[in-house]
C-alpha atoms as a PDB file:
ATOM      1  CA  UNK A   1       0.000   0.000   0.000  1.00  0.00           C
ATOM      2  CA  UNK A   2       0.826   3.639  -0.817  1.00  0.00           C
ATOM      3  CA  UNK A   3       3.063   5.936   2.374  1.00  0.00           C
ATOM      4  CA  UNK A   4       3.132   9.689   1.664  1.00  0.00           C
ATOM      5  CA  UNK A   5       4.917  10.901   4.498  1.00  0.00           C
ATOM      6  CA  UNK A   6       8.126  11.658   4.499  1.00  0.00           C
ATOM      7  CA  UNK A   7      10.025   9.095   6.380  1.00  0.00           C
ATOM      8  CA  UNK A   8      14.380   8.609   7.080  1.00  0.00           C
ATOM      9  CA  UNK A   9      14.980   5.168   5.299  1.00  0.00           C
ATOM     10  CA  UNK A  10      16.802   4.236   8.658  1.00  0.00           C
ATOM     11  CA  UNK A  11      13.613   4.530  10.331  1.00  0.00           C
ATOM     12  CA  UNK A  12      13.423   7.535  13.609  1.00  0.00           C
ATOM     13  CA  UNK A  13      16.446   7.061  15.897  1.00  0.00           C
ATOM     14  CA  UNK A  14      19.270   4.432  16.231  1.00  0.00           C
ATOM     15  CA  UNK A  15      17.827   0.255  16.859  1.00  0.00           C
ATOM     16  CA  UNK A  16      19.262  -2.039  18.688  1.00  0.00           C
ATOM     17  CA  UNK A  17      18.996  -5.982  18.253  1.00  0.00           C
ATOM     18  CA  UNK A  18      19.275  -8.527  21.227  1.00  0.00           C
ATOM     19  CA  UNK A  19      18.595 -11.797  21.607  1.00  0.00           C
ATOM     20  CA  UNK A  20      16.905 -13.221  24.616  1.00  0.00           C
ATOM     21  CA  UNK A  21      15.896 -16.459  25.680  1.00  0.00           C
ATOM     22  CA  UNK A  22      12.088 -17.129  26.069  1.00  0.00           C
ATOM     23  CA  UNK A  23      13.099 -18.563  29.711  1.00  0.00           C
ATOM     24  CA  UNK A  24      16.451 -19.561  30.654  1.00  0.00           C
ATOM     25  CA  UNK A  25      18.422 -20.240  34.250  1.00  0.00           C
ATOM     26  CA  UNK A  26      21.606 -17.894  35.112  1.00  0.00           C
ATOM     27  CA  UNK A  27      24.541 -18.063  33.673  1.00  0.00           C
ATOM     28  CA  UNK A  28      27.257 -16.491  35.747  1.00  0.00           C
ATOM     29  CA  UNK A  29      27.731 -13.501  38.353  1.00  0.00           C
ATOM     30  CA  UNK A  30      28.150 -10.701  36.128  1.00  0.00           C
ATOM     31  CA  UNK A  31      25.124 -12.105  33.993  1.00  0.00           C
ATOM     32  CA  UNK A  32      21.893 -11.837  35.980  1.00  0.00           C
ATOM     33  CA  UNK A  33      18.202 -13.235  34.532  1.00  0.00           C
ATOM     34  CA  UNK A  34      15.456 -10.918  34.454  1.00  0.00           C
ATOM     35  CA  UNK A  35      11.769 -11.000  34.224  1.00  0.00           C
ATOM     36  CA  UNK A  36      10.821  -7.857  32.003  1.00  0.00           C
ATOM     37  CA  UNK A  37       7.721  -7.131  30.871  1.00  0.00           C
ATOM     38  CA  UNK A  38       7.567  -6.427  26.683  1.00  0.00           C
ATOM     39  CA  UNK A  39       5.000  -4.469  25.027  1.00  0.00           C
ATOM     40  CA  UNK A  40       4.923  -5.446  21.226  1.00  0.00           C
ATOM     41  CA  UNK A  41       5.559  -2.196  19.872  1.00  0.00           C
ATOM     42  CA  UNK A  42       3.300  -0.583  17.252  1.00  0.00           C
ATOM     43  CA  UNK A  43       0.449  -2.987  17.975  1.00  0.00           C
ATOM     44  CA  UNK A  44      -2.487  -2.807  20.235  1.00  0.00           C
ATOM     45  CA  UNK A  45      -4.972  -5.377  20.869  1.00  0.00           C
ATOM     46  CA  UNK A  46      -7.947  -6.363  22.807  1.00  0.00           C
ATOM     47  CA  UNK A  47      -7.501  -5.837  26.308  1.00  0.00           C
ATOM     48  CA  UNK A  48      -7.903  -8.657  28.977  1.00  0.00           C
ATOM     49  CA  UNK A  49      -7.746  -6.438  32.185  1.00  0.00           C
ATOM     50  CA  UNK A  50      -7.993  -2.549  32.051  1.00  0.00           C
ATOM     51  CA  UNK A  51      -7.427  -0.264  34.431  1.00  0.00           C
ATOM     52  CA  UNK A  52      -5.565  -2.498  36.010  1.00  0.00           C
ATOM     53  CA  UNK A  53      -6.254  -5.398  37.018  1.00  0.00           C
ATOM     54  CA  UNK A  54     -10.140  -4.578  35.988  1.00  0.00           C
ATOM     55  CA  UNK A  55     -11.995  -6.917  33.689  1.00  0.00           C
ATOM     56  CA  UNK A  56     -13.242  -5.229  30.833  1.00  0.00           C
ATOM     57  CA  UNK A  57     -16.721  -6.461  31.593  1.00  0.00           C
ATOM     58  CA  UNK A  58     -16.838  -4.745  34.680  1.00  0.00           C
ATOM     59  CA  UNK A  59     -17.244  -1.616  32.168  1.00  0.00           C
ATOM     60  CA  UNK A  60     -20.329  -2.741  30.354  1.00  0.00           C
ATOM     61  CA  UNK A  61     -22.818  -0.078  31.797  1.00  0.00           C
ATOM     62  CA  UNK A  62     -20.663   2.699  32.042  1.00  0.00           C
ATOM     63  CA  UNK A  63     -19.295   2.173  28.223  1.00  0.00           C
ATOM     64  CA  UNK A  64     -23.163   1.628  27.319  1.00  0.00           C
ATOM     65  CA  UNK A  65     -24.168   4.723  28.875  1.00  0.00           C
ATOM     66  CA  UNK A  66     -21.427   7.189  27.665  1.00  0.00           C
ATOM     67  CA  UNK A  67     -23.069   9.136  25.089  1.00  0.00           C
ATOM     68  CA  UNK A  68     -25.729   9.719  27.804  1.00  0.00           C
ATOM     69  CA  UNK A  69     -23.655  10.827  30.144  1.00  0.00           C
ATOM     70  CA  UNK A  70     -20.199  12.253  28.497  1.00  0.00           C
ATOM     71  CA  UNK A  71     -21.501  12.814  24.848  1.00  0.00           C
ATOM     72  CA  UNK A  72     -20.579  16.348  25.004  1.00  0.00           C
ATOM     73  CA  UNK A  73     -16.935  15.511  25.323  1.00  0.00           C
ATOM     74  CA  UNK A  74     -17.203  13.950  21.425  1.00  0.00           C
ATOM     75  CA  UNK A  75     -17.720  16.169  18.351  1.00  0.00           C
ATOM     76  CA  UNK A  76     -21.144  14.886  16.757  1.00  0.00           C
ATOM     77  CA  UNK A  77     -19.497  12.855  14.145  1.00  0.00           C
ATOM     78  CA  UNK A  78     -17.292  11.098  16.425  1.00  0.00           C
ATOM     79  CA  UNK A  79     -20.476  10.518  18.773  1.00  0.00           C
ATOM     80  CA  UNK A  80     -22.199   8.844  15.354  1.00  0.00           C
ATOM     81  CA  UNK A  81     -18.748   6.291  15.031  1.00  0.00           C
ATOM     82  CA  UNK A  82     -19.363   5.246  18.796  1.00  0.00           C
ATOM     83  CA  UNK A  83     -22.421   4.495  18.918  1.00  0.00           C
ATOM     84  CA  UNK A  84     -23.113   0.968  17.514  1.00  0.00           C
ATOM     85  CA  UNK A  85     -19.854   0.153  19.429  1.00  0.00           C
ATOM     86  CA  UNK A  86     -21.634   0.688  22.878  1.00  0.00           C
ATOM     87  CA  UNK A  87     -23.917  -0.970  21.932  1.00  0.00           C
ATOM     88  CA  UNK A  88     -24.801  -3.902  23.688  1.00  0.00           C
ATOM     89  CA  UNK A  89     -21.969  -5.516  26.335  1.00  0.00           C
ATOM     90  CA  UNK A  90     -19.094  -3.614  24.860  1.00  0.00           C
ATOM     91  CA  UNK A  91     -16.774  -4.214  27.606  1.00  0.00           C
ATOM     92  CA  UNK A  92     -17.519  -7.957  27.661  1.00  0.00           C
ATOM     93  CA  UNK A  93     -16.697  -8.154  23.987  1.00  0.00           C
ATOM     94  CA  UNK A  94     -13.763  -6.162  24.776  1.00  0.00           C
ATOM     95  CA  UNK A  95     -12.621  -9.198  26.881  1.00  0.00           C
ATOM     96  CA  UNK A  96     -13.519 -11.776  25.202  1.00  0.00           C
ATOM     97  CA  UNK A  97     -11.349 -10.648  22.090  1.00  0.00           C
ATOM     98  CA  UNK A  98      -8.514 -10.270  24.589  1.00  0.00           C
ATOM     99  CA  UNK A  99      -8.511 -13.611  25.409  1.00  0.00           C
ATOM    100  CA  UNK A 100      -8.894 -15.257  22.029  1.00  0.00           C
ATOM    101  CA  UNK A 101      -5.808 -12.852  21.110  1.00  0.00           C
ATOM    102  CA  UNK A 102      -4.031 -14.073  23.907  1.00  0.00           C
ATOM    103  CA  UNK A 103      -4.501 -17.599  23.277  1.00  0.00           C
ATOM    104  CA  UNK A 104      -3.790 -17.172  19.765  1.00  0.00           C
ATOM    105  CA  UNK A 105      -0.430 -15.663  20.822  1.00  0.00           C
ATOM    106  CA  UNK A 106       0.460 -18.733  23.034  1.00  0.00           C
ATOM    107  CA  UNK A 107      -0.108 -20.761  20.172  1.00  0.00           C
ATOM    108  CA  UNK A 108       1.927 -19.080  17.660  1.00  0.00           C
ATOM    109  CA  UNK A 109       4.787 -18.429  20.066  1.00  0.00           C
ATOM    110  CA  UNK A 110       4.433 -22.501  21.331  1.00  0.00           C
ATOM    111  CA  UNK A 111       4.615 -23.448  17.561  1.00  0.00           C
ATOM    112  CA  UNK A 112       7.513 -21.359  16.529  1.00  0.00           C
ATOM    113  CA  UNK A 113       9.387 -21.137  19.434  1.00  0.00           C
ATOM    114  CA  UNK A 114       8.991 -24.719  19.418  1.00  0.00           C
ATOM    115  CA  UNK A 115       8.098 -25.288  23.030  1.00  0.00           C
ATOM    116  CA  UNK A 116       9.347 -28.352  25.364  1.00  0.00           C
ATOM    117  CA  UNK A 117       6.832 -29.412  27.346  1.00  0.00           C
ATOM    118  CA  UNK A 118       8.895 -32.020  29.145  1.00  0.00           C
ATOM    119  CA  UNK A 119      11.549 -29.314  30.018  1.00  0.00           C
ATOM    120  CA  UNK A 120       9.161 -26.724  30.218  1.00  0.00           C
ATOM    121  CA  UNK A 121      10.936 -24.440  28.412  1.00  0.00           C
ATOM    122  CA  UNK A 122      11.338 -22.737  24.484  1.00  0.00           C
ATOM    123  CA  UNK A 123      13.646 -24.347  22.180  1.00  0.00           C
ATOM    124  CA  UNK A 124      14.916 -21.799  20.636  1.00  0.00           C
ATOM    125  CA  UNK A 125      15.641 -17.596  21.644  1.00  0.00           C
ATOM    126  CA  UNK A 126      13.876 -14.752  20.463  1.00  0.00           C
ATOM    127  CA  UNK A 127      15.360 -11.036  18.783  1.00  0.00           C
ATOM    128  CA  UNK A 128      14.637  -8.186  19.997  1.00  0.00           C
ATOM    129  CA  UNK A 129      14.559  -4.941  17.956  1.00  0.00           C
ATOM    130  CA  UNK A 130      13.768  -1.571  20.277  1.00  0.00           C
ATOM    131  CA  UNK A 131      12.872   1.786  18.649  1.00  0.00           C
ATOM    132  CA  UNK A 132      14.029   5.266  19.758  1.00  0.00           C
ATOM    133  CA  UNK A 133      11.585   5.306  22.592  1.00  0.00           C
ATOM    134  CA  UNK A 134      12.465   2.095  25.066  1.00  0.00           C
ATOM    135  CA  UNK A 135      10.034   1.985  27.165  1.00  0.00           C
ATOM    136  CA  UNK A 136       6.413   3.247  27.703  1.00  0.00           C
ATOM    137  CA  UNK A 137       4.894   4.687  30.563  1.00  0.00           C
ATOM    138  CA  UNK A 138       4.446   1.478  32.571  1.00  0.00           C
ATOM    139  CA  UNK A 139       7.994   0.869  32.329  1.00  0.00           C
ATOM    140  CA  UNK A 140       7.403  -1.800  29.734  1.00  0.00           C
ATOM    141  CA  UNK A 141      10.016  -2.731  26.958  1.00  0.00           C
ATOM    142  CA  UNK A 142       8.847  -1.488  23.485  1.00  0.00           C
ATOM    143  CA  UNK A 143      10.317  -3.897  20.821  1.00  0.00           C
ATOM    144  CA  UNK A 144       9.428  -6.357  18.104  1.00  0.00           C
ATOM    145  CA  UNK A 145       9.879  -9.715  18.710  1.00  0.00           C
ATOM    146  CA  UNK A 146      11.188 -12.109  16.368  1.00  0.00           C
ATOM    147  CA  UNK A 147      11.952 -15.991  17.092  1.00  0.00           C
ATOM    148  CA  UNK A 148      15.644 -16.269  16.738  1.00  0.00           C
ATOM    149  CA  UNK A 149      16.521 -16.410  12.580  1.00  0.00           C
ATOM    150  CA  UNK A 150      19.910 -15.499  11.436  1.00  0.00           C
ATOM    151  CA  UNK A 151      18.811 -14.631   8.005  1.00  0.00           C
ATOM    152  CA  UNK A 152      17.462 -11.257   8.316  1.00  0.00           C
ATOM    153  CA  UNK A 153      15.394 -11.493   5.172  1.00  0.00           C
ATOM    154  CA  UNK A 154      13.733 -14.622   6.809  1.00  0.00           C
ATOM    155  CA  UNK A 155      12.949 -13.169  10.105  1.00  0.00           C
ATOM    156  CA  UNK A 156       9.787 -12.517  10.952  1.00  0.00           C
ATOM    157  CA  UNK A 157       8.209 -10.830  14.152  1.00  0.00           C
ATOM    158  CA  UNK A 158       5.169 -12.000  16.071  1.00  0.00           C
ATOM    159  CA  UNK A 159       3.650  -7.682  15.960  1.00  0.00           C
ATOM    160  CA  UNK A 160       3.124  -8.757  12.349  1.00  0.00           C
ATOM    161  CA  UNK A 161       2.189 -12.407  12.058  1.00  0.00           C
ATOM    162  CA  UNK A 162      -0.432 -11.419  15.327  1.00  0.00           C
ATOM    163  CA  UNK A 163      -1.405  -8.352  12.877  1.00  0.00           C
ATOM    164  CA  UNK A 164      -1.582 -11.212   9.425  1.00  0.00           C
ATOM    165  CA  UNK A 165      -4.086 -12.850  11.647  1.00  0.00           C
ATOM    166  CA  UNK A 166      -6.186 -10.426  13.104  1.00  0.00           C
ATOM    167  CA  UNK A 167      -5.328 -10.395  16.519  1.00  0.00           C
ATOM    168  CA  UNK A 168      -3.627  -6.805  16.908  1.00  0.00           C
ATOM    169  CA  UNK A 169      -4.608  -3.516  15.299  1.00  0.00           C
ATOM    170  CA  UNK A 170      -1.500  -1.090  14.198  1.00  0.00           C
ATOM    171  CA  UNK A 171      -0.895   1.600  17.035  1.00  0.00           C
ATOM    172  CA  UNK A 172       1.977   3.444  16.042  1.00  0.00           C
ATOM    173  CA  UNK A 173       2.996   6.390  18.139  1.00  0.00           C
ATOM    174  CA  UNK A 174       5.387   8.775  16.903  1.00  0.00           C
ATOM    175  CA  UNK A 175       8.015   8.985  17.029  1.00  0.00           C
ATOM    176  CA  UNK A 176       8.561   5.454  17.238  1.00  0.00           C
ATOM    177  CA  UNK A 177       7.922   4.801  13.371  1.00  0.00           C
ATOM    178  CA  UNK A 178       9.247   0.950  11.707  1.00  0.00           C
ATOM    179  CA  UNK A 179      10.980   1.798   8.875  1.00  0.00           C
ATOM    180  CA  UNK A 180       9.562   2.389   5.706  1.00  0.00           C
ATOM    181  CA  UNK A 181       9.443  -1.234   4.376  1.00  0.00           C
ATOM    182  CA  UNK A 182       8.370  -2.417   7.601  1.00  0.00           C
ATOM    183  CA  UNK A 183       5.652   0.043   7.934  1.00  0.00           C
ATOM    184  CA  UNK A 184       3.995  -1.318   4.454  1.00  0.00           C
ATOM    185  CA  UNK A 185       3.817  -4.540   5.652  1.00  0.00           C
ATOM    186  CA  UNK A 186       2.384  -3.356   8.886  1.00  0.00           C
ATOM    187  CA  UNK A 187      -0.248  -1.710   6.801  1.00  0.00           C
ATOM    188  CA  UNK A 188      -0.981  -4.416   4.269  1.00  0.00           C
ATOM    189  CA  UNK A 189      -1.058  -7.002   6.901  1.00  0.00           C
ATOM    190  CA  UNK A 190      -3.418  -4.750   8.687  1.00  0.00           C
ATOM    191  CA  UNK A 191      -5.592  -3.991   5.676  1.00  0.00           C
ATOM    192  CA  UNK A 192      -6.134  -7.745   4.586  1.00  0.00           C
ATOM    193  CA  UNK A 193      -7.126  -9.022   8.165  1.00  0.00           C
ATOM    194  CA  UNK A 194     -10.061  -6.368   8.271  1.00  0.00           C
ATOM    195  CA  UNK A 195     -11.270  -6.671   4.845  1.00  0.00           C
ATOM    196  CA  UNK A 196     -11.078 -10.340   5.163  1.00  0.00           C
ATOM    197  CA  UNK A 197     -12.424 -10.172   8.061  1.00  0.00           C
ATOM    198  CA  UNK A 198      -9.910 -11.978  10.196  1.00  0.00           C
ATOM    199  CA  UNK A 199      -9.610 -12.561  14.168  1.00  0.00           C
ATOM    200  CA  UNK A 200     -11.238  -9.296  16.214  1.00  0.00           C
ATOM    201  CA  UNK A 201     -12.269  -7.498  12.682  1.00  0.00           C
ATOM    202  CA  UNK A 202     -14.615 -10.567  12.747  1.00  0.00           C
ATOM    203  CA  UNK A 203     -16.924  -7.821  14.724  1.00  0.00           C
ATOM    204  CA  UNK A 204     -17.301  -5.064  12.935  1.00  0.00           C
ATOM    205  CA  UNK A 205     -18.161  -3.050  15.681  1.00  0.00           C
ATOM    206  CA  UNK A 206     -15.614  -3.874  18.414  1.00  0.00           C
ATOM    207  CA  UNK A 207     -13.730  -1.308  19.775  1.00  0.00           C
ATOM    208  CA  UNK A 208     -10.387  -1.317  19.270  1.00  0.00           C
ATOM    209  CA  UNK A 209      -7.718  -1.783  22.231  1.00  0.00           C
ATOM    210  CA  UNK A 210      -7.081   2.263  22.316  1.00  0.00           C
ATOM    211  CA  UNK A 211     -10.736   3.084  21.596  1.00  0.00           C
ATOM    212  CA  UNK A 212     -11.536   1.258  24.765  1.00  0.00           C
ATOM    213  CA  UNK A 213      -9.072   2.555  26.465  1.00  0.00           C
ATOM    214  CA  UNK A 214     -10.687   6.238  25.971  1.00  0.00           C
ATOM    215  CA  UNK A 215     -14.061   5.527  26.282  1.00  0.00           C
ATOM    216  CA  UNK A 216     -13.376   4.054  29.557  1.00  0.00           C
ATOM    217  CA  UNK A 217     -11.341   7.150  30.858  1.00  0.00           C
ATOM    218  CA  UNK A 218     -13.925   9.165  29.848  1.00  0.00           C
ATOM    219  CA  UNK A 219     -16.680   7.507  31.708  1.00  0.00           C
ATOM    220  CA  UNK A 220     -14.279   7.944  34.650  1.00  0.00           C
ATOM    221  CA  UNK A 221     -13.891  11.093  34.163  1.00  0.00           C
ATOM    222  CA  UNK A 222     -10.142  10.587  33.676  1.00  0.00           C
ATOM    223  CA  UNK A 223      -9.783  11.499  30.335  1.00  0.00           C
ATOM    224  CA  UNK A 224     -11.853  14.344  27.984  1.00  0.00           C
ATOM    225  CA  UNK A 225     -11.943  12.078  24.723  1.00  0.00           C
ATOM    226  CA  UNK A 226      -9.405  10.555  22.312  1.00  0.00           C
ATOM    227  CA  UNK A 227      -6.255  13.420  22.993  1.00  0.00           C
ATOM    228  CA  UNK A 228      -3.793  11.990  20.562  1.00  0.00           C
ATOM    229  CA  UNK A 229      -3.796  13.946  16.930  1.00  0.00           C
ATOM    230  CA  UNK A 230      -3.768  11.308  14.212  1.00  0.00           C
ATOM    231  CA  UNK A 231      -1.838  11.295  10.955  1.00  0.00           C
ATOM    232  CA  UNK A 232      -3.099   9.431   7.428  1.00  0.00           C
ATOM    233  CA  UNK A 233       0.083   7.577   6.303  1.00  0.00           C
ATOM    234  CA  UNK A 234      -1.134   7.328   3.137  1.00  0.00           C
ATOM    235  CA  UNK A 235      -2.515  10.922   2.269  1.00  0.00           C
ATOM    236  CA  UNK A 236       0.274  13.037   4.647  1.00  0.00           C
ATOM    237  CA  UNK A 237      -2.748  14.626   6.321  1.00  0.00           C
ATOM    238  CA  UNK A 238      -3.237  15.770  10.124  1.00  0.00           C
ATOM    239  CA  UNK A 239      -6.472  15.487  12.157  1.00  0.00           C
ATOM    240  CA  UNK A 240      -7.201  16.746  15.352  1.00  0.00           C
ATOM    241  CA  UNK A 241      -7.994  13.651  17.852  1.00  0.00           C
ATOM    242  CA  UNK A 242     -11.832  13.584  17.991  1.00  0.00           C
ATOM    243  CA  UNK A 243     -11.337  13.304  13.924  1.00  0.00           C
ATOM    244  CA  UNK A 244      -9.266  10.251  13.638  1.00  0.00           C
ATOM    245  CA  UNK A 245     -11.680   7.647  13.025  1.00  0.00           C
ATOM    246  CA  UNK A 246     -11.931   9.672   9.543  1.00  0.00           C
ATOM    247  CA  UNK A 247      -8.710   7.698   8.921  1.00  0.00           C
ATOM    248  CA  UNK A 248      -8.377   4.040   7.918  1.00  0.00           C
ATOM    249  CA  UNK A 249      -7.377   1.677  10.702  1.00  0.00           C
ATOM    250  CA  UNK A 250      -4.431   0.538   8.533  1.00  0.00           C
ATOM    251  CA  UNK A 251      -3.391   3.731   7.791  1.00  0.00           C
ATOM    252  CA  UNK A 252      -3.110   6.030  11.287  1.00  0.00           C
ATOM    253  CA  UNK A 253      -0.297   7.199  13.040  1.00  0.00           C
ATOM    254  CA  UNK A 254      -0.761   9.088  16.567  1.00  0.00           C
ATOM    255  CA  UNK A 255       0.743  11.908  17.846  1.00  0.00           C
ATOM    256  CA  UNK A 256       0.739  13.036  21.190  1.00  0.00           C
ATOM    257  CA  UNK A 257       0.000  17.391  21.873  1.00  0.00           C
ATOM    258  CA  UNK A 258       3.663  17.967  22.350  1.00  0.00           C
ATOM    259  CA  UNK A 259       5.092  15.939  19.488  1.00  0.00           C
ATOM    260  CA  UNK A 260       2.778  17.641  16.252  1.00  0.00           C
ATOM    261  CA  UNK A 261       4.926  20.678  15.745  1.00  0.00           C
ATOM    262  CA  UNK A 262       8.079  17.976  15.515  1.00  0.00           C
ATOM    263  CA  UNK A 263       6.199  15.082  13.743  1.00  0.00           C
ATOM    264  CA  UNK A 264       4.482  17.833  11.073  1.00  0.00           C
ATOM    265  CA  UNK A 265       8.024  19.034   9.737  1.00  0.00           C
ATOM    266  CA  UNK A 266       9.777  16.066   9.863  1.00  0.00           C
ATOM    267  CA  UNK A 267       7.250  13.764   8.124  1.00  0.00           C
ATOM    268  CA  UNK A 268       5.776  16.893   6.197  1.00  0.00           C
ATOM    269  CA  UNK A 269       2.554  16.860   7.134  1.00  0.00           C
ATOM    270  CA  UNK A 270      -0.347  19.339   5.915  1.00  0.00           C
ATOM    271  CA  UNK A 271      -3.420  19.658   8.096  1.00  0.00           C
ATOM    272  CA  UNK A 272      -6.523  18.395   6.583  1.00  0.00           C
END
């Protein structure tokens, strides 16, 4: 598919590859094991618990009731996208796509990693690749993930197979942008699942992970609305937040307040 902004061929910042066992003993003294927790970066899916620990079904009513209750914090047309997605048990569909994502993840990662069951452990490592931004704001490691493969042209992470199959949604944040190759196959792995209707995009009318996510800080009063501005990849045009559902899925990049003056002249971008 078709990118119009401008983007550095090397991608937004210097990357830097690991490797890492799926789960391992240590090694020596100077070489400690860690438990870190990884967010795939540049994917979002179905949450299982949010806030928190909080089941997504705990949100039903308040999701249901939103429009009633915060609909002047949408502009009208945005109010119009929500609405059949309250609809219903929202928050219980919410978490039930969560956990067929998750499951579906277990299974990939038990197939390729090639899981021992005897040993209890993974066969073989996994790369890491980690953007200019680290971490995020829980202190989790942004990076794709990768079983271990040599052959770069071979290698293939799990934020795009989980994407191929339906089970994440893009949610790229600048300025942690794949590089330009990547990001096509982000957005044509993306763009198949819905239109074929793969995984979440079975339900036309789910919310996505980040749409959730906003809704739900809204009904808590937490939150005024979606607050990140949202870029078209494809067209090189800027919307304010409560217009980014005007953009394809497949196709938006986010931008938090303080970033826009940076990400417009760097990636050239023309308001729309």
């Amino acid at each position: 598919m078709a990118i119009k902004i401008t983007l550095d061929p090397k991608g937004f910042g210097r990357e830097y590859l690991g490797a890492a066992r799926w789960s391992g003993d240590p090694t020596d003294g100077d070489t400690p094991t860690v438990s870190l927790n990884i967010r795939l970066i540049n994917v979002d899916a179905p949450e299982v618990h949010y806030p928190g620990n909080s089941k997504p079904s705990n949100h039903d009513k308040l999701l249901a009731n939103l429009l009633q209750t915060h609909g002047g914090m949408f502009p009208p047309e945005l109010r119009h996208y929500l609405a059949p997605r309250l609809k219903g048990k929202p928050g219980t569909d919410q978490e039930t796509w969560g956990n067929k994502a998750r499951e579906a993840f277990k299974q990939i990662a038990d197939e390729l990693l090639e899981y021992d069951a005897e040993k209890n452990r993974y066969r073989r490592k996994v790369f890491l690749t980690i953007g200019e931004s680290p971490f995020d704001r829980y202190k989790r490691l942004l990076a794709y993930v990768a079983p271990e493969e040599q052959d770069e042209k071979k290698r293939i992470t799990f934020n795009l197979l989980l994407a191929r199959e339906g089970w994440v949604v893009n949610y790229i944040i600048f300025p942690n942008i794949p590089k330009p190759k990547d990001l096509e196959l982000l957005q044509d792995a993306v763009h198949s699942a819905r239109t074929k209707k793969k995984g979440f995009w079975k339900q036309p009318c789910l919310l996505l992970g980040y749409e959730f996510r906003y809704a739900v800080n809204t009904g808590k009063d937490k939150a005024w609305g979606p607050e990140r501005y949202c870029a078209d990849v494809s067209t090189a045009r800027l919307y304010l937040p409560g217009d980014y559902f005007r953009v394809s899925p497949e196709n938006r990049l986010f931008i938090d307040q303080e970033q826009v003056e940076r990400a417009r002249k760097s990636l050239k971008l023309k308001w729309a």
